[in-house]
C-alpha atoms as a PDB file:
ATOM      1  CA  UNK A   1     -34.422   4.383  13.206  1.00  0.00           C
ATOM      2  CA  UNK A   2     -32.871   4.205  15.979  1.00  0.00           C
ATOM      3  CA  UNK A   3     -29.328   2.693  14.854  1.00  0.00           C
ATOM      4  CA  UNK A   4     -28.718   5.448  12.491  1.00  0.00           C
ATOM      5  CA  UNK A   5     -26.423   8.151  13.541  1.00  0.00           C
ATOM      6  CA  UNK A   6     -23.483   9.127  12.340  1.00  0.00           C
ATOM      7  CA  UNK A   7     -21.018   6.746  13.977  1.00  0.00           C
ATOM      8  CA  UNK A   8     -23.549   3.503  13.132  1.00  0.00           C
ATOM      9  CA  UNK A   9     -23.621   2.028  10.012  1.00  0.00           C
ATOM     10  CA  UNK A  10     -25.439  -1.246   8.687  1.00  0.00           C
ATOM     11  CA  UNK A  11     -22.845  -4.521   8.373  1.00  0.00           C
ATOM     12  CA  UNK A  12     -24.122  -4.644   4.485  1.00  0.00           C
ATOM     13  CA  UNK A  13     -23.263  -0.972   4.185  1.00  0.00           C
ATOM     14  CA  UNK A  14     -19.775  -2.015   5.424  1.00  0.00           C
ATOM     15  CA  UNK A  15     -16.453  -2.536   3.266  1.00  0.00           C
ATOM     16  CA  UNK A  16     -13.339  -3.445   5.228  1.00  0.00           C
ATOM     17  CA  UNK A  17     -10.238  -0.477   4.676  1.00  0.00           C
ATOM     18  CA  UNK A  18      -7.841  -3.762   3.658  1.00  0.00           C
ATOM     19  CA  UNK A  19     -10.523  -4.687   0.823  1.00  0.00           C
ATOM     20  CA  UNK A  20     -10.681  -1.167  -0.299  1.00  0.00           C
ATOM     21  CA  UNK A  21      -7.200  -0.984  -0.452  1.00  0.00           C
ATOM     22  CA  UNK A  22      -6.403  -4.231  -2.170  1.00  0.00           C
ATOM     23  CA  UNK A  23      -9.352  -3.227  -4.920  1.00  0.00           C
ATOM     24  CA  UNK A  24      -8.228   0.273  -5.870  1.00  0.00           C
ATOM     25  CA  UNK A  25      -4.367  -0.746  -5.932  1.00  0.00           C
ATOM     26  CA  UNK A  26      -2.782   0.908  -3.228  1.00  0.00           C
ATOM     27  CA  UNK A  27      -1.931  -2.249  -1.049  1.00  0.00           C
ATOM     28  CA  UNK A  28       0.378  -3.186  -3.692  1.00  0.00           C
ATOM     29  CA  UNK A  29       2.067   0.411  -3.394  1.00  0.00           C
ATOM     30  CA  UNK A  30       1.968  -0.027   0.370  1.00  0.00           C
ATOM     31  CA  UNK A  31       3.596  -3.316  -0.306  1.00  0.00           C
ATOM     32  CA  UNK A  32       6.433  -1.754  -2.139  1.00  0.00           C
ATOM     33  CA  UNK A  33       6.799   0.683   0.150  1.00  0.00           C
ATOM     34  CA  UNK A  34       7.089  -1.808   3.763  1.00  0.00           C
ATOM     35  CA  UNK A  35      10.182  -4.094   1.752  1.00  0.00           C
ATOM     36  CA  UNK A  36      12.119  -0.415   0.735  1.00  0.00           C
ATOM     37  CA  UNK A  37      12.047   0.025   4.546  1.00  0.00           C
ATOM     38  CA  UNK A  38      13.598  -3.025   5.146  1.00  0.00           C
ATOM     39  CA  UNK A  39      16.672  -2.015   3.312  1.00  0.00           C
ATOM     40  CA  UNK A  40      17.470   0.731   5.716  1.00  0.00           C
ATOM     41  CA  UNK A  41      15.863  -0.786   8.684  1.00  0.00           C
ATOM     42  CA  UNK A  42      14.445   1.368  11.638  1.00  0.00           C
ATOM     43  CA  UNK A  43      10.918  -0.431  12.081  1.00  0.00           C
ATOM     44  CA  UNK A  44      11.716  -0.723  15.740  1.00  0.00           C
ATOM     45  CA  UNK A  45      13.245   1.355  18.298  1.00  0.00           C
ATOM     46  CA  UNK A  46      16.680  -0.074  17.570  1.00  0.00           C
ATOM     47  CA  UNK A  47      17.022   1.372  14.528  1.00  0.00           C
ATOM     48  CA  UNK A  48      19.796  -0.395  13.626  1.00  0.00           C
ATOM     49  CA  UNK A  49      19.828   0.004   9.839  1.00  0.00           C
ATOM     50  CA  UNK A  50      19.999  -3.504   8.314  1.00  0.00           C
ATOM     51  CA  UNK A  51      19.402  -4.623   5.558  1.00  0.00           C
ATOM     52  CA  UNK A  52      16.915  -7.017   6.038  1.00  0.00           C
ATOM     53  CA  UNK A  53      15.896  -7.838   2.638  1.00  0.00           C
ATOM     54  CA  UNK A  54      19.308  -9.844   2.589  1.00  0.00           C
ATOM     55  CA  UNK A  55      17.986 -11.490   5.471  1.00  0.00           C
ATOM     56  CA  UNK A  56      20.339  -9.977   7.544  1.00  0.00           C
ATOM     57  CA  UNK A  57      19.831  -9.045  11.452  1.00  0.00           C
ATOM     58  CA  UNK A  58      20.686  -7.492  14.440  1.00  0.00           C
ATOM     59  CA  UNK A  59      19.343  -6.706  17.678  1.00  0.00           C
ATOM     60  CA  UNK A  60      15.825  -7.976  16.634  1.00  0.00           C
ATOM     61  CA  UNK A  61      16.773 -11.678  15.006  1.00  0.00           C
ATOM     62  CA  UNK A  62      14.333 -11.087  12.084  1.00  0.00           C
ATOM     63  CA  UNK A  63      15.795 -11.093   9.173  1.00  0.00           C
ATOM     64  CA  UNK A  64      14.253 -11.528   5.996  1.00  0.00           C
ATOM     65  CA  UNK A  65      10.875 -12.650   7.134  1.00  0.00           C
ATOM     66  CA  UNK A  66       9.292 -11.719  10.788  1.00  0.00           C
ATOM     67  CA  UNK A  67       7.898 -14.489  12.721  1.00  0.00           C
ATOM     68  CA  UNK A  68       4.701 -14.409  14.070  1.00  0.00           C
ATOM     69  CA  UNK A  69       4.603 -15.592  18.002  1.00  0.00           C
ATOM     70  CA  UNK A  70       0.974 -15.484  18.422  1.00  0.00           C
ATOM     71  CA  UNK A  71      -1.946 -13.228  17.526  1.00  0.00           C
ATOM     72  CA  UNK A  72      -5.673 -12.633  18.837  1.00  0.00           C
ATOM     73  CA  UNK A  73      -8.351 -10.104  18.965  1.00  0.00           C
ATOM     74  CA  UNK A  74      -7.804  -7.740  21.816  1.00  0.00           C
ATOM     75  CA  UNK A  75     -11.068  -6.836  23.697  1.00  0.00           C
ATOM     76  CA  UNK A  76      -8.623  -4.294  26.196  1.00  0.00           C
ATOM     77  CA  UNK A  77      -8.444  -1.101  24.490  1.00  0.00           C
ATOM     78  CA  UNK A  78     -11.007   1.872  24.560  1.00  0.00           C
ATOM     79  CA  UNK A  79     -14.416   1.590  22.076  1.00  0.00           C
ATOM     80  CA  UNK A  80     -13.485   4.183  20.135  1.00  0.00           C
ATOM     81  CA  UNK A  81      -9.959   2.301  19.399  1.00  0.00           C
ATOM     82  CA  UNK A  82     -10.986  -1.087  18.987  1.00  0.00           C
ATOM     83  CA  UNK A  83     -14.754  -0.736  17.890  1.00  0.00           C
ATOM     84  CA  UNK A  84     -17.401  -3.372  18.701  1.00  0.00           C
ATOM     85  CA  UNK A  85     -15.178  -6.739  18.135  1.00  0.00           C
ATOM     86  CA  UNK A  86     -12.202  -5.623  19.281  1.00  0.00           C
ATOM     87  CA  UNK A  87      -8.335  -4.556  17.587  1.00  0.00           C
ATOM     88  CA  UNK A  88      -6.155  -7.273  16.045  1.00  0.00           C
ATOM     89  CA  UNK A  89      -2.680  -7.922  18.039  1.00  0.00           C
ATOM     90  CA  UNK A  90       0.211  -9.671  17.274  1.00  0.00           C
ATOM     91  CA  UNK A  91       2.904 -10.672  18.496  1.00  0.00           C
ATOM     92  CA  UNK A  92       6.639 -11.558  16.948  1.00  0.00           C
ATOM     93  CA  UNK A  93       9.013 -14.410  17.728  1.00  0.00           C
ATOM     94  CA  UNK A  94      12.289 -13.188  19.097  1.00  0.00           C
END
């Protein structure tokens, strides 16, 4: 046919990484993982070591719990980045 190749699959064929992750167990593990890093915090270039997970903050104003500023697919990035319907972005208050 001529959809099939290597890099083509059909939508039914398709599972979503975040659903394969949630259904074998390892989002929880990734879970776990994202709030250790927030007692030590260097998720930004600041690395400024905070803990945040007593909602404390420094450069960043986070705290605790990030804020989400806005968020929207982005259609700018190469195909072989962002696929047919483009990459998710979001953006962070502060």
């Amino acid at each position: 046919m001529p959809w099939e190749s290597r890099f083509v699959m059909r939508r039914r064929d398709f599972v979503p990484a975040y659903l394969r992750t949630w259904e074998s167990g390892a989002l929880q593990e990734k879970i776990a993982r994202a709030l250790e890093q927030l007692r030590d915090c260097t998720l930004c270039p600041r690395d400024c070591h905070v803990n945040r997970l007593e909602d404390r903050f420094a450069v960043c104003k986070t705290g605790r719990y990030a804020v989400v500023g806005s968020y929207f697919a982005h259609q700018g990035e190469e195909d072989c980045l962002r696929g047919g319907r483009g990459s998710g972005t979001i953006f962070f208050a502060w």
